[in-house]
Protein backbone atom coordinates (compact mmCIF):
# COMPACT_ATOMS: atom_id res chain seq x y z
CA UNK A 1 3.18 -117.91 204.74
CA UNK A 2 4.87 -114.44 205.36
CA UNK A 3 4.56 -112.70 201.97
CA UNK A 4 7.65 -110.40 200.91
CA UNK A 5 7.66 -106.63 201.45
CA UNK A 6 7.54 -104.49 197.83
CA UNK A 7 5.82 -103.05 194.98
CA UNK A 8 5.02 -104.83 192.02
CA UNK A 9 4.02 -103.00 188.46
CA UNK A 10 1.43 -103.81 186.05
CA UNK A 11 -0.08 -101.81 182.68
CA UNK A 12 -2.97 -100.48 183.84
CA UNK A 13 -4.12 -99.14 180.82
CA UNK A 14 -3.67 -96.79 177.94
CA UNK A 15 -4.75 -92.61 177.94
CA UNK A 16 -6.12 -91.32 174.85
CA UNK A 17 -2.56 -89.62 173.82
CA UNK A 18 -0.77 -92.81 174.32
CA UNK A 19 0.60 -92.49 177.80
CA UNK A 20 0.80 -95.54 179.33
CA UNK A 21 -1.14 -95.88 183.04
CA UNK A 22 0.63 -97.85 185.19
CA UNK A 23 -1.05 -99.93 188.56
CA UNK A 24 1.39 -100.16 191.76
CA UNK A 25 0.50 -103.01 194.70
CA UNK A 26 2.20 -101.99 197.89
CA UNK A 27 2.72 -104.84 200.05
CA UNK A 28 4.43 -104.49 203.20
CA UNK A 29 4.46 -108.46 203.86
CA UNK A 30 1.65 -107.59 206.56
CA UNK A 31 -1.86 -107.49 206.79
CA UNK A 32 -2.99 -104.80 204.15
CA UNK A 33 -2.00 -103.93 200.32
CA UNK A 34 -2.83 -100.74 198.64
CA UNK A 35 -2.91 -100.70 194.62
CA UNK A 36 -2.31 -97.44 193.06
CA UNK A 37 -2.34 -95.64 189.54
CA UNK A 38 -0.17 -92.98 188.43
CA UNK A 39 -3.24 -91.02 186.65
CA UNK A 40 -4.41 -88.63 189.66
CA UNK A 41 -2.58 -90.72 192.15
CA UNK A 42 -5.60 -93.21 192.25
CA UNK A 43 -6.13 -95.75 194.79
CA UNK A 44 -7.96 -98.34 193.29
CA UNK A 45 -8.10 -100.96 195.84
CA UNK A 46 -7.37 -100.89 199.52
CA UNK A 47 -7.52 -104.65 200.89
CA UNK A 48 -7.41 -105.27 204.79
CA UNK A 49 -8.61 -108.13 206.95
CA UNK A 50 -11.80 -108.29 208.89
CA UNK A 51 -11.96 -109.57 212.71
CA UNK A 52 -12.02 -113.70 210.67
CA UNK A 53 -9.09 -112.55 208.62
CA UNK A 54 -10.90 -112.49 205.28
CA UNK A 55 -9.65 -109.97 203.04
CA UNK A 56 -11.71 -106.88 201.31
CA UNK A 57 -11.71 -104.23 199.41
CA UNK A 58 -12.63 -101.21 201.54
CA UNK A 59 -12.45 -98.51 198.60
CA UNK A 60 -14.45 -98.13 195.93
CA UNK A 61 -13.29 -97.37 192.61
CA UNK A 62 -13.21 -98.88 188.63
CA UNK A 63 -11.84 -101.78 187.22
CA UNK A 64 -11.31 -100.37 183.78
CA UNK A 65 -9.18 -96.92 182.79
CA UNK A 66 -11.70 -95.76 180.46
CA UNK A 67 -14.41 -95.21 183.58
CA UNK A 68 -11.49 -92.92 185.60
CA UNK A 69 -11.09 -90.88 182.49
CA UNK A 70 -14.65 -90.30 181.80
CA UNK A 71 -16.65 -90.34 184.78
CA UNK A 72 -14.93 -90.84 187.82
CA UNK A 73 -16.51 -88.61 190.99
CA UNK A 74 -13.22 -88.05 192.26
CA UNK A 75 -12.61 -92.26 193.70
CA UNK A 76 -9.39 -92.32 195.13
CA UNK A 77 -7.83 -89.25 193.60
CA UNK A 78 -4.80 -86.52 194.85
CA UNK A 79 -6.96 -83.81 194.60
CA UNK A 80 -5.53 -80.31 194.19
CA UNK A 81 -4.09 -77.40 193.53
CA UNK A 82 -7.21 -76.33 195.83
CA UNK A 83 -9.12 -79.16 197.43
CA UNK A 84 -13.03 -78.67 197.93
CA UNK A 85 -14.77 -75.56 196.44
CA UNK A 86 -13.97 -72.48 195.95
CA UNK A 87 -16.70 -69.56 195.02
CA UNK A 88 -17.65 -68.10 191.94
CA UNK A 89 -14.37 -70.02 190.64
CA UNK A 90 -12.66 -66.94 191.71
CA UNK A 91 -10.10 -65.46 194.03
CA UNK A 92 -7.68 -62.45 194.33
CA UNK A 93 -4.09 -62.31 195.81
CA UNK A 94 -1.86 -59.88 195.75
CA UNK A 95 -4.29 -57.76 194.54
CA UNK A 96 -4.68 -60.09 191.31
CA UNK A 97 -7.77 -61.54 190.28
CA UNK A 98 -7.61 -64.54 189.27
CA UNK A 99 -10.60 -67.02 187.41
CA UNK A 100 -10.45 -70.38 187.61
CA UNK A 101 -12.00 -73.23 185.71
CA UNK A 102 -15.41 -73.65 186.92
CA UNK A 103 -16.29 -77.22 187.45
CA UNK A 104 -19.28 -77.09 190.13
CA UNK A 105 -22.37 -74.81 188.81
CA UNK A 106 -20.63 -71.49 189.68
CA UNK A 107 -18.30 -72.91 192.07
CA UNK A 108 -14.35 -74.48 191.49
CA UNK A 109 -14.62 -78.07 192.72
CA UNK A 110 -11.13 -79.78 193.59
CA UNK A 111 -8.74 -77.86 191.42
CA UNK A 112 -11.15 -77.40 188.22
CA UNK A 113 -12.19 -80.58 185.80
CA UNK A 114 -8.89 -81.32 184.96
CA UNK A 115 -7.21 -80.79 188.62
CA UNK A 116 -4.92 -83.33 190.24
CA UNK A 117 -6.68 -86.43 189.98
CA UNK A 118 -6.90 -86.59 186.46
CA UNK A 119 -3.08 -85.68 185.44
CA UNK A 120 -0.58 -87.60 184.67
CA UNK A 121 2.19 -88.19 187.72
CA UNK A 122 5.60 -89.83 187.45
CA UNK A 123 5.79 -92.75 189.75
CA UNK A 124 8.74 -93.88 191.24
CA UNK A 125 9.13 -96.71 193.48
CA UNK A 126 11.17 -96.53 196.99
CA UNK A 127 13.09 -99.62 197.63
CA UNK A 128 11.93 -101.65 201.03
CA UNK A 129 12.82 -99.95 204.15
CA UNK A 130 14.66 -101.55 206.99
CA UNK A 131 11.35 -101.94 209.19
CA UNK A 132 9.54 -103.57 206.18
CA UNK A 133 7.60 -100.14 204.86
CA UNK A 134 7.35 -99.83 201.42
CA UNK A 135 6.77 -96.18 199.83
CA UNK A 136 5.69 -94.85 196.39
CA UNK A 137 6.47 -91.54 195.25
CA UNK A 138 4.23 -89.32 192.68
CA UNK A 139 5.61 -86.19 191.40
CA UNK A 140 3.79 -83.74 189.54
CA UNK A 141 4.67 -79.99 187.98
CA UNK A 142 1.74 -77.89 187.49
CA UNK A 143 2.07 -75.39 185.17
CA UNK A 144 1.70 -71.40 185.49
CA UNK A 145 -2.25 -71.04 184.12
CA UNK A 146 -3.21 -74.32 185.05
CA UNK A 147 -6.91 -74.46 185.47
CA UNK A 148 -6.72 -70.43 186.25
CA UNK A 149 -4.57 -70.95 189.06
CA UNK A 150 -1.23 -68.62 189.08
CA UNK A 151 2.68 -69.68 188.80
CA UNK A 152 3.89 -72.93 188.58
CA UNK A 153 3.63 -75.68 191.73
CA UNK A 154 5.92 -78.72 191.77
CA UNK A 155 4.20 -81.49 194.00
CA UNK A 156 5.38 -84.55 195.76
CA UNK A 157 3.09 -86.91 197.01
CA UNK A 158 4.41 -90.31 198.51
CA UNK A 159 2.38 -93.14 199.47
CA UNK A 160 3.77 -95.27 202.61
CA UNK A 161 2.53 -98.33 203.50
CA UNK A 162 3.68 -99.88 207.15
CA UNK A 163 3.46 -103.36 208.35
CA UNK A 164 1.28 -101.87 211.35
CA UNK A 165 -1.74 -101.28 208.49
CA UNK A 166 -0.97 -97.84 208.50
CA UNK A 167 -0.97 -95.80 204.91
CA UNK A 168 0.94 -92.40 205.30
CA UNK A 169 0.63 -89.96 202.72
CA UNK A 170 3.47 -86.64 202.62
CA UNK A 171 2.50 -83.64 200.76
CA UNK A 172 5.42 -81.53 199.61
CA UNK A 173 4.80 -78.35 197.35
CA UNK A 174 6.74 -75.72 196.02
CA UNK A 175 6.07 -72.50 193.82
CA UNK A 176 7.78 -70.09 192.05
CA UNK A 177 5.44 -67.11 192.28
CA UNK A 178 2.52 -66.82 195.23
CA UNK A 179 -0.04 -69.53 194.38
CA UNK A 180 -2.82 -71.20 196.78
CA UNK A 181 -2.64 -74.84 197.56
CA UNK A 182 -5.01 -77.35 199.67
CA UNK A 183 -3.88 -80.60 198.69
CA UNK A 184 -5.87 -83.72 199.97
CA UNK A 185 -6.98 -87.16 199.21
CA UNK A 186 -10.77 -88.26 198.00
CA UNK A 187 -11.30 -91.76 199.10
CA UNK A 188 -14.44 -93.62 199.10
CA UNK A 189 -14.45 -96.05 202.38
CA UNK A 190 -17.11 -98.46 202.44
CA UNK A 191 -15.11 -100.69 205.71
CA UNK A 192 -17.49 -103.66 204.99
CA UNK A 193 -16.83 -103.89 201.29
CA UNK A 194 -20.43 -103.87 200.63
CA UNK A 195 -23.62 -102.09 200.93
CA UNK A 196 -23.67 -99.07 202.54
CA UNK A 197 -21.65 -97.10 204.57
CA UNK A 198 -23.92 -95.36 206.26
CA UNK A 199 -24.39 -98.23 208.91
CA UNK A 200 -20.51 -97.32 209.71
CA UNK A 201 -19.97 -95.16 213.48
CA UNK A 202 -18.08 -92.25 212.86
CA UNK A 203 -16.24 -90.34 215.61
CA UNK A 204 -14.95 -86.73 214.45
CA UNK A 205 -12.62 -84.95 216.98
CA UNK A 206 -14.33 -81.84 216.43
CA UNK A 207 -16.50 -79.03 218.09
CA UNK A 208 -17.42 -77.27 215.43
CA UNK A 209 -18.22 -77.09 211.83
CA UNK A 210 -18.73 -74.64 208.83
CA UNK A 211 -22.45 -73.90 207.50
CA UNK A 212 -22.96 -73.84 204.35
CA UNK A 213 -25.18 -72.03 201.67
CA UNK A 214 -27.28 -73.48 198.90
CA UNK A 215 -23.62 -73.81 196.54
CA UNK A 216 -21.82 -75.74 199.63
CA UNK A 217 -20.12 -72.24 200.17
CA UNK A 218 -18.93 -71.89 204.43
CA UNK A 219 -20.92 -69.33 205.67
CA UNK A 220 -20.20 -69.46 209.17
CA UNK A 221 -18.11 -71.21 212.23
CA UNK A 222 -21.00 -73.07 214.59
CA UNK A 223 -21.01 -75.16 217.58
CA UNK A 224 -21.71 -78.91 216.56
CA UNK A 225 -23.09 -79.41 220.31
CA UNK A 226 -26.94 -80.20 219.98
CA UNK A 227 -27.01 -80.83 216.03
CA UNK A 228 -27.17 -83.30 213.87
CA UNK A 229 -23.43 -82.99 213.38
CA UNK A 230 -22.08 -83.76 216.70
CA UNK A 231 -19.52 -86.80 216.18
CA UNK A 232 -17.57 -86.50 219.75
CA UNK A 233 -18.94 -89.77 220.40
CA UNK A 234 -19.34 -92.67 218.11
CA UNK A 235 -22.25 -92.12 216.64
CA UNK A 236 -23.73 -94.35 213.22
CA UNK A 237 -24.09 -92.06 210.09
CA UNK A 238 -27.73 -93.18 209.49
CA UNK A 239 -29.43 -92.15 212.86
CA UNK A 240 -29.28 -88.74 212.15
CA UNK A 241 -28.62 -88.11 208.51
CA UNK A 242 -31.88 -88.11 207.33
CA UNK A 243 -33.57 -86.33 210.60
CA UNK A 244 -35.40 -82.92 209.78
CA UNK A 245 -32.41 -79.65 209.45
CA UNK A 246 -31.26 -77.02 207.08
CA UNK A 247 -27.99 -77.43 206.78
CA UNK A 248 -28.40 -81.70 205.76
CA UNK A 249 -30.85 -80.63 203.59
CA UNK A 250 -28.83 -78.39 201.51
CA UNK A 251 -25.94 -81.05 201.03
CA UNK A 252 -28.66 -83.95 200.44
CA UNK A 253 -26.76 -85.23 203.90
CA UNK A 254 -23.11 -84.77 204.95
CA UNK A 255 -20.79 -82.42 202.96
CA UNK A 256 -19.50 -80.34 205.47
CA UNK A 257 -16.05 -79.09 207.04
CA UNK A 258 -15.30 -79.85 210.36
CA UNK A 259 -12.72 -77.75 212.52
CA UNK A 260 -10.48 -80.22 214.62
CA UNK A 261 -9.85 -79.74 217.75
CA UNK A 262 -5.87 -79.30 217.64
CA UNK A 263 -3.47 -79.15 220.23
CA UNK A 264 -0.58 -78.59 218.26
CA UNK A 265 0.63 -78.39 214.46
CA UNK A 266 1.59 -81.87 214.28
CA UNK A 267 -0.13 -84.96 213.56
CA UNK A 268 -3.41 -85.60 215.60
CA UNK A 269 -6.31 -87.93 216.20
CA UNK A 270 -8.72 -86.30 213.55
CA UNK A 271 -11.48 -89.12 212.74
CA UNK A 272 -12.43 -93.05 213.49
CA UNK A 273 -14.68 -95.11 211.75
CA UNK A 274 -16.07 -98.25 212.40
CA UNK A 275 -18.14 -101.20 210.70
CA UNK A 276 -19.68 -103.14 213.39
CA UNK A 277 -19.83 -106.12 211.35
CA UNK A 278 -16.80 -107.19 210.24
CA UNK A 279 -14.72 -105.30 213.05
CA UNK A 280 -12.71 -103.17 210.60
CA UNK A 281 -11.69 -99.75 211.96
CA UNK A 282 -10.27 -97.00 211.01
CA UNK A 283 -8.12 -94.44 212.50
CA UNK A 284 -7.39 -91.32 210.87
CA UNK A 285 -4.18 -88.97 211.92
CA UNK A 286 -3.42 -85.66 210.37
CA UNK A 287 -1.69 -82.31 210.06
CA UNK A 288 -4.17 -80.74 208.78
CA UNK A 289 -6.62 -78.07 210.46
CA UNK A 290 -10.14 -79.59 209.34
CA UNK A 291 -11.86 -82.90 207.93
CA UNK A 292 -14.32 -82.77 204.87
CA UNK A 293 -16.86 -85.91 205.68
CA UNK A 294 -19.08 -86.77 202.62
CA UNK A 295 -21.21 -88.84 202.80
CA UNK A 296 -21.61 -89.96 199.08
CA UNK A 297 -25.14 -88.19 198.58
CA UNK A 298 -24.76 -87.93 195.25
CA UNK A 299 -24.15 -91.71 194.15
CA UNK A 300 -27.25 -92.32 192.41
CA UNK A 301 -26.56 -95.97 190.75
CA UNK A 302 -25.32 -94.54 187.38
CA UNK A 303 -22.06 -96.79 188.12
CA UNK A 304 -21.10 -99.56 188.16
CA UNK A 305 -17.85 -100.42 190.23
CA UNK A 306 -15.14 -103.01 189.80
CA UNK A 307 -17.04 -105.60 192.18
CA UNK A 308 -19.32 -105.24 189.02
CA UNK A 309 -22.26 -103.60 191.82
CA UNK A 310 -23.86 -100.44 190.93
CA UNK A 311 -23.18 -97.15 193.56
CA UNK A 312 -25.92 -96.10 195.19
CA UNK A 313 -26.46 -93.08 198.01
CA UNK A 314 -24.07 -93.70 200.96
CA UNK A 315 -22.17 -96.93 199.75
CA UNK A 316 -19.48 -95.11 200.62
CA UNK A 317 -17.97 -92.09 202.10
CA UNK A 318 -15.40 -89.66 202.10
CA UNK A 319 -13.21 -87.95 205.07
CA UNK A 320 -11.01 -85.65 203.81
CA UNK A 321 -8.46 -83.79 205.61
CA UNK A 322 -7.56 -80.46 204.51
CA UNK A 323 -7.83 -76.33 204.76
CA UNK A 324 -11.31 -75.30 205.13
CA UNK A 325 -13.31 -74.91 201.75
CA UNK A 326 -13.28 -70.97 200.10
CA UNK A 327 -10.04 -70.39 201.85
CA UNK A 328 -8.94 -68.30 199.64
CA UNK A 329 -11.57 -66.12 199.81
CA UNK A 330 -11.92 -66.10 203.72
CA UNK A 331 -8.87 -64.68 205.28
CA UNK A 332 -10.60 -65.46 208.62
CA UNK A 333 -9.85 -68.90 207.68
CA UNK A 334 -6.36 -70.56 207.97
CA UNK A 335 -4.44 -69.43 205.18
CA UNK A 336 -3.71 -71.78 202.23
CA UNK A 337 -1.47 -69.29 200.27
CA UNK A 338 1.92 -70.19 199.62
CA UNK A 339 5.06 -68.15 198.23
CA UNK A 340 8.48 -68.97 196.78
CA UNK A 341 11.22 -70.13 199.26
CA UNK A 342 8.28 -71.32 200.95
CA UNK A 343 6.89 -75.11 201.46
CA UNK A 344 3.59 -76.57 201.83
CA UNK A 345 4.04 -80.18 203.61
CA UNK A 346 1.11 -81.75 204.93
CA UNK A 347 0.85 -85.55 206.28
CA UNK A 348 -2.07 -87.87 207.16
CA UNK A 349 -1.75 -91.48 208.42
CA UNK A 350 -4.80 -94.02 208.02
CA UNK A 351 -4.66 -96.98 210.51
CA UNK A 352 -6.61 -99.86 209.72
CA UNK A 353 -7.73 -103.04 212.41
CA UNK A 354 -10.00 -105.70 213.11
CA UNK A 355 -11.53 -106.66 215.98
C-alpha cells in the first residue's frame, strides 16, 4: 500500500522552562521517513530499507528529551554559528577580539555548549509539493553576544525529503553586523542499524586533508596519497584506523577535515558510504568546500540509545560537510565571515539505496 506524502506532529517532550518540544515524521509516501525535533533541529530517526526491504534506523540518537538536554554528543543536531573547533575559543575581525564560550578544553566546539543544537527553533511545516517532496522549515535568531559570537544571525534551515530517498538540507543566514558562520549537520550513521560502523566502506572525494595538533587544531594542508587517510577508493574504516600513525593517534582515529576536490561552487559528489551487509548506501552531495569524517572515537558505552543498546567506539560515525575547522583564525582557509546585505546559503543532499 502506497502511504500518503506529509508530516505528521507529535509532543515530543517538555524543556525545563516549559517550552514544549515537538517531533516531525517526514514521509514522502516512498521508501524513507525522517523524524525530527525542533530543539537543535534533531534528527532522531532516519528509517530506510535494506536490499530485503526491511526497514531501519540508520541514526543514532535518544528516545527520551531529558538525554538530548543533558548529554547528547551532538546526535543529529544543526550545529552552528561555527561548526567544528575553533582555537583558544577566540578570534578577531575587524580588528575586534572576540572570546567565545569555551566548550572543548581550550578550544570552541560547534558554536559553544549552548550552540545550535541545543536552542529552541520554530518549526513550520511546508505543505506537499507537486512531485510528492515534503519540506520542514526551522528558523532560528541568534542573538548579538550569543556564546561570544558578534551581531545578531537569523538562520533558516529546511529539511526536504524526496520520494527518490534523498534528504536536502538549505542553509540560509543573515546578519546585521560582520559575524562568522559554518553551519552544518552532526549525524551519527550507523547504515546497518547495529553494531559498528566501522565495518562500513567509505569513499571521500578528496586529495587532501588538514593535520591536526594535540587540541584537533589544522595545522597544515597534506597529500592523503600514501596515508592512512586516502578514501579515493572504497576503502572499510577498520583496515586502517587502528594501523600505527601520528595523526590517528592524536584523534583516537578519524576526526579530521578533508578538502574536496571541487570543480565548481555548486553541489558535488563529496562522500559514499556503504554497509556491505544489508546493501544500504549512501551518497552524499554538497556545496560545501570540505567534509569532517568522525569516526565516533569517543563513544565509550556511557549511553544508552533509543534501541535501548549502549554506544560504544565506532557504532557510528559522522561526515560533516562544512568550512574547514579554525577558519576564522586561518585566512589561508576559505573564508567563513559574513557581513550585512550579505547571505550565507549552503546545501547538502543525502541519497540513500539498497542493493
Amino acid at each position: 500500500m502506497t502511504r500518503q506524502a506529509g508530516i505528521r506532529q507529535r509532543e515530543f517532550g517538555i524543556l525545563p522552562d516549559g517550552r514544549t518540544v515537538w517531533e516531525y515524521l517526514l514521509d514522502s509516501g516512498a521508501g524513507m521517513t525522517l523524524s525530527a525535533i525542533n530543539l537543535g533541529g534533531i534528527v532522531t530517526a532516519i528509517r530506510v530499507p535494506d536490499r530485503q526491504g526491511c526497514i531501519g534506523n540508520v541514526v543514532l540518537g535518544f528516545s527520551e528529551l531529558a538525554d538530548y538536554v543533558e548529554r547528547n554528543p551532538h546526535f543529529g543536531t544543526i550545529v552552528g554559528r561555527c561548526a567544528n573547533r575553533i582555537a583558544g575559543g577566540r578570534f578577531v575581525l575587524d580588528g575586534e577580539v572576540h572570546s567565545l564560550d569555551r566548550n572543548d578544553g581550550p578550544n570552541t566546539l560547534h558554536g559553544g555548549a549552548r550552540g545550535f543544537g541545543a536552542r529552541w527553533w520554530e518549526a513550520t511545516a511546508v505543505p506537499p509539493a507537486s512531485d510528492g517532496s515534503v519540506k520542514l522549515r526551522f528558523d532560528y535568531s541568534s542573538a548579538d553576544g550569543e556564546e561570544g559570537f558578534p551581531g545578531r544571525l537569523d538562520v533558516s534551515v529546511s529539511y526536504t525529503l524526496t520520494v527518490h530517498d534523498e534528504w536536502r538540507i538549505d542553509y540560509r543566514a543573515t546578519c546585521e553586523c560582520a559575524t562568522v558562520v559554518n553551519l552544518s549537520h552532526h549525524d551519527y550513521f550507523n547504515l546497518a542499524g547495529s553494531g559498528s560502523a566501522l565495518r562500513h566502506r567509505l569513499t571521500l572525494a578528496a586529495s587532501r586533508f588538514t593535520t591536526i595538533d594535540s587540541c584537533l587544531i589544522p595545522v597544515a594542508v597534506q597529500a592523503v596519497e600514501g596515508t592512512p587517510f586516502d578514501f579515493r577508493v572504497p576503502t572499510r574504516i577498520d583496515d586502517r584506523i587502528r594501523v600505527n600513525n601520528a595523526q590517528l593517534a592524536l584523534a583516537r582515529g578519524y576526526d579530521h577535515n578533508w578538502i574536496l576536490d571541487r570543480a565548481d561552487a555548486g553541489l558535488c559528489f563529496a562522500a559514499r558510504l556503504h554497509d556491505d551487509a544489508s546493501g544500504r548506501s549512501l551518497d552524499i552531495e554538497t556545496t560545501e568546500p570540505a567534509m569532517q569524517f568522525y569516526s565516533g572515537n569517543f563513544l565509550d558505552g556511557s549511553l544508552a540509545g533509543s534501541g535501548g543498546m549502549l554506544y560504544r567506539q565506532g557504532d557510528g560515525l559522522c561526515l560533516e560537510p562544512q568550512h574547514y575547522p579554525d577558519a576564522p583564525n586561518r585566512p589561508d582557509f576559505p573564508s567563513t565571515v559574513l557581513r550585512p546585505g550579505e547571505i550565507f546559503a549552503s546545501s547538502t543532499v543525502y541519497r540513500f539505496r539498497a542493493a
